[in-house]
C-alpha atoms as a PDB file:
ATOM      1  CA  UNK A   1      95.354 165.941-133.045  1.00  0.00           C
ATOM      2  CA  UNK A   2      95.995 169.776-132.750  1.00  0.00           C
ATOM      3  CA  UNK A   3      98.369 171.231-130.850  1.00  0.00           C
ATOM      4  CA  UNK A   4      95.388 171.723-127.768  1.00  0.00           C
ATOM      5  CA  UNK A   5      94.813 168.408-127.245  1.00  0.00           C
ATOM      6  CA  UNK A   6      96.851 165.309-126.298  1.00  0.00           C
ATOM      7  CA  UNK A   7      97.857 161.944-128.575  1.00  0.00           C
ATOM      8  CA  UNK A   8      94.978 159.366-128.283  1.00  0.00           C
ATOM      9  CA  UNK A   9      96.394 155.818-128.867  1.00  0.00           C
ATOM     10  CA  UNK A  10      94.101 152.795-129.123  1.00  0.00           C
ATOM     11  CA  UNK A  11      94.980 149.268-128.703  1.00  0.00           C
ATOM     12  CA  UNK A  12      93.942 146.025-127.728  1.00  0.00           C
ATOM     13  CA  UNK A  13      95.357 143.569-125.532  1.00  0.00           C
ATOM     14  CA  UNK A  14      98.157 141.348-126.250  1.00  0.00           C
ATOM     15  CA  UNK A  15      98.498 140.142-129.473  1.00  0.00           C
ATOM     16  CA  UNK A  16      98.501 136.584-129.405  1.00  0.00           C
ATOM     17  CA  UNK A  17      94.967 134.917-129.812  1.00  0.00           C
ATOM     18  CA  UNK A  18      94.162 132.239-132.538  1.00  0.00           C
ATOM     19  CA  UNK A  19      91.237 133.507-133.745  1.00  0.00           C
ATOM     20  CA  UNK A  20      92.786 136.416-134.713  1.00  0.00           C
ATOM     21  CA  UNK A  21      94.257 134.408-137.190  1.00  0.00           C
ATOM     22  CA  UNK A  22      92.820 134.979-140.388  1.00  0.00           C
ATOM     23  CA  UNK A  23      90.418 137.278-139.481  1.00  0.00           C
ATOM     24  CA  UNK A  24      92.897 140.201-137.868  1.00  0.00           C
ATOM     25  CA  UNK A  25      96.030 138.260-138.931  1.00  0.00           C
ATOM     26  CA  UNK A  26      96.941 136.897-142.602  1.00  0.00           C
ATOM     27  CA  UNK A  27      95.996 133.316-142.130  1.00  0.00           C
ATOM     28  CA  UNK A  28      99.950 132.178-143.278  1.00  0.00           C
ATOM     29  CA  UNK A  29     101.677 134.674-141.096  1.00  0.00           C
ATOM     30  CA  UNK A  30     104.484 133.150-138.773  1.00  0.00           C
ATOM     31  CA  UNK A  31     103.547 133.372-134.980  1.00  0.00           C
ATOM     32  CA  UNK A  32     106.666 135.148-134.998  1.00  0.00           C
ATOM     33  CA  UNK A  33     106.127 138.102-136.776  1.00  0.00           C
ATOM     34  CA  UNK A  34     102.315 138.855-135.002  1.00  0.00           C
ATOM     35  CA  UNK A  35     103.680 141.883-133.252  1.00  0.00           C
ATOM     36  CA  UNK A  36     105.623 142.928-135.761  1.00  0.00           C
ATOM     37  CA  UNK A  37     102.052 142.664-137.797  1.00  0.00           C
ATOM     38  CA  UNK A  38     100.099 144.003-135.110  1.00  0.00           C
ATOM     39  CA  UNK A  39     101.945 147.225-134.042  1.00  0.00           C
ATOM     40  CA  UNK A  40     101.805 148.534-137.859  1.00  0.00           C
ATOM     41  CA  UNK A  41      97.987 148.191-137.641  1.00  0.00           C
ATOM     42  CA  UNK A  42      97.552 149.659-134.020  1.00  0.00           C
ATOM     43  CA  UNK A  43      99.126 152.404-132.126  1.00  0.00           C
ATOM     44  CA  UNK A  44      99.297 150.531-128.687  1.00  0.00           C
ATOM     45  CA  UNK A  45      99.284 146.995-127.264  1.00  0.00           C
ATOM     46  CA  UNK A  46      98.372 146.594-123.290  1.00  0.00           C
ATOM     47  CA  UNK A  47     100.498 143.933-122.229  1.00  0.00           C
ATOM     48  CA  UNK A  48      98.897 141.015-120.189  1.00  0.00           C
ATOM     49  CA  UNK A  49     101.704 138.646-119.323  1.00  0.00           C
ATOM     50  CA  UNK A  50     103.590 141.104-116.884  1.00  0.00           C
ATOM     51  CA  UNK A  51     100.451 140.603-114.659  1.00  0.00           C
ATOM     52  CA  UNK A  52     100.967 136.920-114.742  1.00  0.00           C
ATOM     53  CA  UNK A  53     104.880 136.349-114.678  1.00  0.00           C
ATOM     54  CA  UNK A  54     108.291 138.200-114.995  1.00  0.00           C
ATOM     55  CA  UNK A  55     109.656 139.147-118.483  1.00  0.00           C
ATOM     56  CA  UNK A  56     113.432 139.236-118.955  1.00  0.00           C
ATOM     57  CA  UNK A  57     114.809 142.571-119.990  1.00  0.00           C
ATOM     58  CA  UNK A  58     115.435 140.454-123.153  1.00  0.00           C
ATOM     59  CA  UNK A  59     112.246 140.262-124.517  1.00  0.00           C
ATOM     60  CA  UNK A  60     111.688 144.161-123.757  1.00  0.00           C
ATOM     61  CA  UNK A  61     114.716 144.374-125.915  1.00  0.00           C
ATOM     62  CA  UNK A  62     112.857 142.211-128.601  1.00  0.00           C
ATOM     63  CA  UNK A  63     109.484 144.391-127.905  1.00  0.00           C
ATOM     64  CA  UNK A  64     111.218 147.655-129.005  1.00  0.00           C
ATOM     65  CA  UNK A  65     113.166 146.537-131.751  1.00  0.00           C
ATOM     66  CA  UNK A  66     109.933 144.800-133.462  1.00  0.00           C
ATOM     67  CA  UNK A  67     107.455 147.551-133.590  1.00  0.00           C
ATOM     68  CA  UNK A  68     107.407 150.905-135.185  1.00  0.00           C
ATOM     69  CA  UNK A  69     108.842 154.309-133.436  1.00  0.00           C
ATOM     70  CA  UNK A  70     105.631 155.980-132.603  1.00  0.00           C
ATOM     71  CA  UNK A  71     104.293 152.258-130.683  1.00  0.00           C
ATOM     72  CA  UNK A  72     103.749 152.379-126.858  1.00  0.00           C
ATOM     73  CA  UNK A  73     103.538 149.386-124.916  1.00  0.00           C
ATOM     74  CA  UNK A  74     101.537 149.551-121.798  1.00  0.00           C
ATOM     75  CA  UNK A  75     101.965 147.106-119.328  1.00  0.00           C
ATOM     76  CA  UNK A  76     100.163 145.295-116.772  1.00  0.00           C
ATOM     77  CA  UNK A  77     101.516 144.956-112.718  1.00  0.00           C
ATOM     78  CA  UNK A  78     102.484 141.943-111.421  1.00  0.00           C
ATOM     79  CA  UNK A  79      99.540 140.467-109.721  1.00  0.00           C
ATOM     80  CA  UNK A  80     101.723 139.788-106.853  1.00  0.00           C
ATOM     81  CA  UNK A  81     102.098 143.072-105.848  1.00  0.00           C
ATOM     82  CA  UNK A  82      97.864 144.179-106.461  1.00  0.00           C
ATOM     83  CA  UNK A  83      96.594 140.467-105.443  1.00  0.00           C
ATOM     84  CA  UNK A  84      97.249 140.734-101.595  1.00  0.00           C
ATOM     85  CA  UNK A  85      94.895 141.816 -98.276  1.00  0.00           C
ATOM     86  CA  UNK A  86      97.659 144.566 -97.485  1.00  0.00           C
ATOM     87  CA  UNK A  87      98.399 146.592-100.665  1.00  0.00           C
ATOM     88  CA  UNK A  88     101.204 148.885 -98.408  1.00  0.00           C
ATOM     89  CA  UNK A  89     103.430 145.388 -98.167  1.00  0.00           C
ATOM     90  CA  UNK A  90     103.698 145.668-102.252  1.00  0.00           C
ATOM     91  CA  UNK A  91     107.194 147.282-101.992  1.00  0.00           C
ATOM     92  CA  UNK A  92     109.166 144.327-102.700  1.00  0.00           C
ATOM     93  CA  UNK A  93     107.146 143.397-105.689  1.00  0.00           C
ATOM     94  CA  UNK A  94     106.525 146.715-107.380  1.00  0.00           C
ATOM     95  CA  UNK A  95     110.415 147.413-106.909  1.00  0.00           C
ATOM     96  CA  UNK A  96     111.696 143.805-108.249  1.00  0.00           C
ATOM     97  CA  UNK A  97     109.403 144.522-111.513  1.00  0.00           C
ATOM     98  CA  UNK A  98     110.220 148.110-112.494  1.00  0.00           C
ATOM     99  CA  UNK A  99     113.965 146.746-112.380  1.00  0.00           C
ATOM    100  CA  UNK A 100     112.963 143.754-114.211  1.00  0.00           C
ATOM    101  CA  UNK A 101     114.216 145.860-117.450  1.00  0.00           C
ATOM    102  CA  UNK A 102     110.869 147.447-118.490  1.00  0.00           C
ATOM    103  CA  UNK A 103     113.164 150.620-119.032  1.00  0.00           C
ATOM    104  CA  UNK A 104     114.652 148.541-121.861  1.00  0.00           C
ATOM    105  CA  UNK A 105     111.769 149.505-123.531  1.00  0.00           C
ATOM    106  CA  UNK A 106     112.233 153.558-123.754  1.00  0.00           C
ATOM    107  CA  UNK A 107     110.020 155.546-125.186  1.00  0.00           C
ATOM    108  CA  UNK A 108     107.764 153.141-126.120  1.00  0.00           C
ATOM    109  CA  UNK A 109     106.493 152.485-122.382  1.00  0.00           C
ATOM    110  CA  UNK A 110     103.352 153.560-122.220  1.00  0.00           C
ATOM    111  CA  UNK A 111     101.367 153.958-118.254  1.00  0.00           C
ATOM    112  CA  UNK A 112     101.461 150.699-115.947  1.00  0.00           C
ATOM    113  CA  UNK A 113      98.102 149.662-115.026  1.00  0.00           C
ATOM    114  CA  UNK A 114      98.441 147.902-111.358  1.00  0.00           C
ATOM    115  CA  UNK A 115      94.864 145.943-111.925  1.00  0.00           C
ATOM    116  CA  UNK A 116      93.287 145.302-108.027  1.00  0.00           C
ATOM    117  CA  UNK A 117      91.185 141.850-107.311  1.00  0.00           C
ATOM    118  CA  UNK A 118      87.555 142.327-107.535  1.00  0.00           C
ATOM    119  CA  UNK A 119      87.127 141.648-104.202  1.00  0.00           C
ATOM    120  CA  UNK A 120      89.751 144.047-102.754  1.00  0.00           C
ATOM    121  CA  UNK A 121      87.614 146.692-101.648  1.00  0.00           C
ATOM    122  CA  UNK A 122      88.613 150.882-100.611  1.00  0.00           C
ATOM    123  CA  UNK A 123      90.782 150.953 -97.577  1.00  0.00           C
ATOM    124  CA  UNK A 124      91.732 154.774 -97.547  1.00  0.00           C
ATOM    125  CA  UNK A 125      95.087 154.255 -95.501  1.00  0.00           C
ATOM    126  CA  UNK A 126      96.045 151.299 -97.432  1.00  0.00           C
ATOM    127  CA  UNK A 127      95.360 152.557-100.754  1.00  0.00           C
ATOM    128  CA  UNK A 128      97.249 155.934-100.355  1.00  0.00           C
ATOM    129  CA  UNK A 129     100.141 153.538 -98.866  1.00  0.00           C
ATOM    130  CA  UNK A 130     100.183 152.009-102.272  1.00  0.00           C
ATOM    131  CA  UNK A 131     100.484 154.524-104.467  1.00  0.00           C
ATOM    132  CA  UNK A 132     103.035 156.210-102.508  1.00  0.00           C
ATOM    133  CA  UNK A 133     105.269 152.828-103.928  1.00  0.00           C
ATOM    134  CA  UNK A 134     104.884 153.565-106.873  1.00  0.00           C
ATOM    135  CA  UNK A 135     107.803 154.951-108.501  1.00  0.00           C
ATOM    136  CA  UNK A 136     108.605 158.269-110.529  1.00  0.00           C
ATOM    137  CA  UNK A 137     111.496 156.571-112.956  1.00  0.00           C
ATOM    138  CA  UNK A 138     112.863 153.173-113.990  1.00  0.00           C
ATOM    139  CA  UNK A 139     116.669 153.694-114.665  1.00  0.00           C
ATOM    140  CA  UNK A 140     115.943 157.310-116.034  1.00  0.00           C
ATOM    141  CA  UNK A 141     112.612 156.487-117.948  1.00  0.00           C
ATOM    142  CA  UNK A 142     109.505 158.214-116.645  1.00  0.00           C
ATOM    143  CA  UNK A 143     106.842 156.191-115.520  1.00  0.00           C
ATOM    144  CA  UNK A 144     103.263 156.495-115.256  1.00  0.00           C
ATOM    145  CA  UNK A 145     100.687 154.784-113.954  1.00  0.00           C
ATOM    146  CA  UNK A 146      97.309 153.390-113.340  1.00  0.00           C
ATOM    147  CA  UNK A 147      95.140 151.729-110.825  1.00  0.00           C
ATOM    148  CA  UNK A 148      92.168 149.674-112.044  1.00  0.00           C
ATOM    149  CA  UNK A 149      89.757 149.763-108.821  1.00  0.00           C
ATOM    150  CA  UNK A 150      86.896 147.218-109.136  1.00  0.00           C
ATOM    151  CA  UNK A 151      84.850 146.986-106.294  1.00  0.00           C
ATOM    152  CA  UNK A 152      82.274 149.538-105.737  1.00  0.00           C
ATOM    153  CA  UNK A 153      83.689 150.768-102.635  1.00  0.00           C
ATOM    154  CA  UNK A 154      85.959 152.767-104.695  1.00  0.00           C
ATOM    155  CA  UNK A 155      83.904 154.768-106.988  1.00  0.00           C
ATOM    156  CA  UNK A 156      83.658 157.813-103.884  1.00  0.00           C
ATOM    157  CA  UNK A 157      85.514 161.110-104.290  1.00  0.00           C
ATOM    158  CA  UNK A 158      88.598 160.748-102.225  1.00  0.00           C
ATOM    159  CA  UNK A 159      90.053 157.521-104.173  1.00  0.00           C
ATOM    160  CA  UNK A 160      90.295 160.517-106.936  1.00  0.00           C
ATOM    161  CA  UNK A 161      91.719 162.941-104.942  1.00  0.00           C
ATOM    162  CA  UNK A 162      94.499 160.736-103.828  1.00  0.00           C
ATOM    163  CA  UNK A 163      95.322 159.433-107.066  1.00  0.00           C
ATOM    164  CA  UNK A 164      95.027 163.204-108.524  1.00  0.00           C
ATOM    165  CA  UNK A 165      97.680 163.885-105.244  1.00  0.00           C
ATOM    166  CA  UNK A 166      99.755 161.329-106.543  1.00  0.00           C
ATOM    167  CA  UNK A 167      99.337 161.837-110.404  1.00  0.00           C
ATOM    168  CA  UNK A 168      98.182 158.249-110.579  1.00  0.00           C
ATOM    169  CA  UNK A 169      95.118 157.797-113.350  1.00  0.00           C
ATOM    170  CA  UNK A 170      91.824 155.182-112.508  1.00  0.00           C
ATOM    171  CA  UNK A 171      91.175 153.134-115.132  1.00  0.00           C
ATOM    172  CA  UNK A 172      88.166 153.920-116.640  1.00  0.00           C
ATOM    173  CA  UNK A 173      86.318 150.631-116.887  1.00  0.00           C
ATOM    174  CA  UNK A 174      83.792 150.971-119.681  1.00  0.00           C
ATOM    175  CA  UNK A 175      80.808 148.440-120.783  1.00  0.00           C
ATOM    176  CA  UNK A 176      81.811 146.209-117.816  1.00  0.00           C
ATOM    177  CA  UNK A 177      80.390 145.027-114.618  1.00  0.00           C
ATOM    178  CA  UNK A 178      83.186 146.676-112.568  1.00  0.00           C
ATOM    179  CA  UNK A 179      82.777 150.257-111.465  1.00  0.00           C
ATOM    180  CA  UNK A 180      82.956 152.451-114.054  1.00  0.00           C
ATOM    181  CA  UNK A 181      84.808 155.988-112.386  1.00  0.00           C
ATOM    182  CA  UNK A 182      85.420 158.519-115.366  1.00  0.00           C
ATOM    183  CA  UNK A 183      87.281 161.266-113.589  1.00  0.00           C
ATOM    184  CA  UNK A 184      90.297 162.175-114.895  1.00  0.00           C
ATOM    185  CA  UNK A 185      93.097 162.039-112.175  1.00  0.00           C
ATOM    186  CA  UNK A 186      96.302 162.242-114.211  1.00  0.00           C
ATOM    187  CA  UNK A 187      98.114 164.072-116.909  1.00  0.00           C
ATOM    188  CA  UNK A 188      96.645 160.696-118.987  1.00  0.00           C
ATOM    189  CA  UNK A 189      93.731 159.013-119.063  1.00  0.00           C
ATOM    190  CA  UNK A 190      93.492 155.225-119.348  1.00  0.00           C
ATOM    191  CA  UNK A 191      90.575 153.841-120.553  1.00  0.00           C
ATOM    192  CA  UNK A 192      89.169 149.738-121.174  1.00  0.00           C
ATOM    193  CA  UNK A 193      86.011 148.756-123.074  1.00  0.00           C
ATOM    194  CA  UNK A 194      84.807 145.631-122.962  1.00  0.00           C
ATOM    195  CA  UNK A 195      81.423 145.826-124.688  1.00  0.00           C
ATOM    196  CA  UNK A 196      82.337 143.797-128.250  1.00  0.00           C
ATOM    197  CA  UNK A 197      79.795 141.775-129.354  1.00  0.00           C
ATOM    198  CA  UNK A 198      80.063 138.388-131.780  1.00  0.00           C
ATOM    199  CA  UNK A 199      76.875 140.098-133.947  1.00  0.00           C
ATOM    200  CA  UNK A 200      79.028 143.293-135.063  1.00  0.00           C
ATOM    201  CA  UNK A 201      81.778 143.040-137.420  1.00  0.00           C
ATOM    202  CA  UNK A 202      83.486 145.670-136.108  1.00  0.00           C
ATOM    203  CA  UNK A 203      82.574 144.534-132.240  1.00  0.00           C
ATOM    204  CA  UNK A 204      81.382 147.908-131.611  1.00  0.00           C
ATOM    205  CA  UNK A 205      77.777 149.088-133.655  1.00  0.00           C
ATOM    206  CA  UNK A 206      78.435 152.562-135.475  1.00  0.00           C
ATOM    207  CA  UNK A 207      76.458 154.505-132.524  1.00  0.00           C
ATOM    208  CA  UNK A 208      78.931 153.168-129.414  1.00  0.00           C
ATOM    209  CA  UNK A 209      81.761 153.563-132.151  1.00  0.00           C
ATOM    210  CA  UNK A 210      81.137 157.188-132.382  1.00  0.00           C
ATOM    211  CA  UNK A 211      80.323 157.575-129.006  1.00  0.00           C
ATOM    212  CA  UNK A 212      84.032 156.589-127.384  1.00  0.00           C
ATOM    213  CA  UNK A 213      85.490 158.458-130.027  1.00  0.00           C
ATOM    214  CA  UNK A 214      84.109 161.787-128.900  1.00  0.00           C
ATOM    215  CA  UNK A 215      84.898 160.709-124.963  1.00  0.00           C
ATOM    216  CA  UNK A 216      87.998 159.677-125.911  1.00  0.00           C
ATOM    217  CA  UNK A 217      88.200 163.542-127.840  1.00  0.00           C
ATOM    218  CA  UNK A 218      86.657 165.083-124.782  1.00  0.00           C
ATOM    219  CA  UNK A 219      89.661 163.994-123.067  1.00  0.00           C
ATOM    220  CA  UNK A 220      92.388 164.010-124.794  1.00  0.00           C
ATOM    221  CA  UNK A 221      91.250 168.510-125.065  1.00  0.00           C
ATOM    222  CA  UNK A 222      90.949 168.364-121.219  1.00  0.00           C
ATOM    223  CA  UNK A 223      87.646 167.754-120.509  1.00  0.00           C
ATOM    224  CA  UNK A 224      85.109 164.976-118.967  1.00  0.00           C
ATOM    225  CA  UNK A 225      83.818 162.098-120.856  1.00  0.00           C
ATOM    226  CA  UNK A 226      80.080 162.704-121.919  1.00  0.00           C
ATOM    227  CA  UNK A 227      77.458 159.719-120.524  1.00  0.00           C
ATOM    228  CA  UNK A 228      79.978 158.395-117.932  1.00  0.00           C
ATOM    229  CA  UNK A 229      80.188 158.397-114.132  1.00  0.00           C
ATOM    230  CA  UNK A 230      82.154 160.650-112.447  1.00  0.00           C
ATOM    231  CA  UNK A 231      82.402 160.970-108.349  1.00  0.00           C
ATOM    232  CA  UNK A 232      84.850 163.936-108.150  1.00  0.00           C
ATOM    233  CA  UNK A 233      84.381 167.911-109.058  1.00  0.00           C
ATOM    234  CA  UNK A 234      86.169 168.223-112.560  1.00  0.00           C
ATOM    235  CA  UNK A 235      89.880 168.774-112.595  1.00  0.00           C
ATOM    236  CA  UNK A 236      91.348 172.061-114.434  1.00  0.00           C
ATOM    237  CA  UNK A 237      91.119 171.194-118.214  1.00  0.00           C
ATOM    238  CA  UNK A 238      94.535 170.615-119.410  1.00  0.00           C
ATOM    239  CA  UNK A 239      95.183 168.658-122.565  1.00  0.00           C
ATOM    240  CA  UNK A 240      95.766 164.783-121.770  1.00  0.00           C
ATOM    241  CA  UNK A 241      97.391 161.975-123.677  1.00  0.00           C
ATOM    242  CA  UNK A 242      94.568 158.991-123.845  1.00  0.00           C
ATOM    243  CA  UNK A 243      95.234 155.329-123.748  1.00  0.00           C
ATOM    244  CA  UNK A 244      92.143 153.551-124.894  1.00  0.00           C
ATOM    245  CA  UNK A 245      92.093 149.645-125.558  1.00  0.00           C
ATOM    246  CA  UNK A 246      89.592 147.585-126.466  1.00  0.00           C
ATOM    247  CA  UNK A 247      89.576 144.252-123.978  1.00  0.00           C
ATOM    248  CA  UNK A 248      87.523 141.470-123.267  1.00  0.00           C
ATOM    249  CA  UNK A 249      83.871 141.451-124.442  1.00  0.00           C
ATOM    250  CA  UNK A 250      83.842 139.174-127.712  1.00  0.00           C
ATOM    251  CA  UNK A 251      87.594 139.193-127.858  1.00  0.00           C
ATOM    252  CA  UNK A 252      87.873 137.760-131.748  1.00  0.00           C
ATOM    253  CA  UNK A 253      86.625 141.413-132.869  1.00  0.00           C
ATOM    254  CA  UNK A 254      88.432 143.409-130.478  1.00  0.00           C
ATOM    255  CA  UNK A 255      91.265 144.662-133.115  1.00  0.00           C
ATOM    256  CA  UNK A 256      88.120 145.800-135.455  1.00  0.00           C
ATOM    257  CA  UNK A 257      86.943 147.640-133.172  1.00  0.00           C
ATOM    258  CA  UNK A 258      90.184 149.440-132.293  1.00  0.00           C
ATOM    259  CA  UNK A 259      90.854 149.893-135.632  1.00  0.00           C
ATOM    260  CA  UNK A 260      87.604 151.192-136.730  1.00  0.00           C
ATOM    261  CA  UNK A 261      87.489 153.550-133.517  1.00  0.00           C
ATOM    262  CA  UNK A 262      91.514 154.537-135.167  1.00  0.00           C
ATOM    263  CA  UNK A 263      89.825 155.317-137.878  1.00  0.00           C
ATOM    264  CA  UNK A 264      87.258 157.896-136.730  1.00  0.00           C
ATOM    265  CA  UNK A 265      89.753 159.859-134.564  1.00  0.00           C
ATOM    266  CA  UNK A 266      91.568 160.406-137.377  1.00  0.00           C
END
């Protein structure tokens, strides 16, 4: 990318899946060695299992030493601290994961994405409670994060200009039946397709293909996404770094998809 515009990194999630194997993975390579395999072909990997259970700093240790330099991990939020009727009471959980040794993995932490429950709908108090837990640094690392909103309730213009307040970015949720809100709200933009389909090789056809790579350009120079929904005025165009995974849809051609969409950013 030039020097006016941030890094776009696209991923998929996790990197455990058998049907991967032999179709993303060599049919013979050791479970073992996956991420290893997978970080060489992709620039980032969001991380599912932090949203289910605690990691030991060990295996943030292991993370880092297995993939290349330039490889960000993003991670997911505990669900116990998104998963609740009072998102203000998170403290407790959102503290005893950021010192669960996610610093361990440096540079290579990418934004947290704190995913809410469907059903969890826009409580203005309550969400501006939230975000005010969330912290700036994890033993000296800079953190970043991300809320994924998904009930409609959300998708009005002061959830952005809280988040914006708080330098918090909202996922952009795209091809999915969750709100989709577009407006940029951080110094990064997060983004999550989930439109692959089992008739494409490459998940995505060559028109939706070309399509999030110029959104995903149109961001990383600073400016709005073209064809999405945004509830906000526009923010002052700054260049942003752009975290773009493919998720979901027809999961077994998710790391085409990201790789052909690597491919036509260049």
């Amino acid at each position: 990318m030039a020097d006016a515009a941030g890094r776009i990194r696209v991923g998929i999630g996790g990197w455990t899946f058998e049907p991967w194997r032999g179709v993303f993975y060599p049919e013979k390579l050791a479970h073992k060695r996956e991420l290893e395999y997978a970080s060489r072909k992709l620039a980032s990997i969001e991380v599912n299992g932090t949203f289910y259970g605690s990691q030991k700093r060990e295996s943030f240790e292991r993370w880092h030493g297995e993939t290349p330099d330039d490889f960000v991990f993003a991670l997911k939020g505990p669900r116990f601290a998104t998963n609740r009727r009072v998102l203000a009471e998170a403290g407790e959980s959102v503290a005893r994961f950021v010192g669960s040794g996610i610093a361990a993995l440096g540079d290579k932490l990418g934004p947290i994405n704190w995913q809410f429950a469907a059903t969890k709908a826009y409580d203005p108090a309550d969400f501006a409670a939230f975000l005010a837990l969330l912290p700036a640094e994890a033993e000296g690392v800079p953190l970043r994060h991300a809320v994924e909103v998904r009930h409609a309730s959300f998708a009005v213009p002061e959830v952005v200009e809280v988040a914006r307040a708080h330098g918090v970015a909202i996922v952009c949720a795209g091809d999915s039946e969750y709100p989709c809100i577009a407006d940029p709200a951080a110094p990064f933009v997060y983004a999550r397709i989930m439109g692959t389909t089992e008739d494409e090789a490459t998940g995505y056809g060559d028109a939706a293909l070309g399509a999030w790579a110029k959104r995903a350009k149109q961001w990383a120079k600073g400016g709005v996404a073209d064809g999405l929904p945004t509830v906000a005025e526009a923010p002052a165009s700054e260049p942003r770094d752009v975290f773009l995974y493919v998720i979901s849809g027809f999961k077994a051609h998710n790391p085409a998809a990201a790789m052909a969409l690597a491919e036509r950013l260049g």
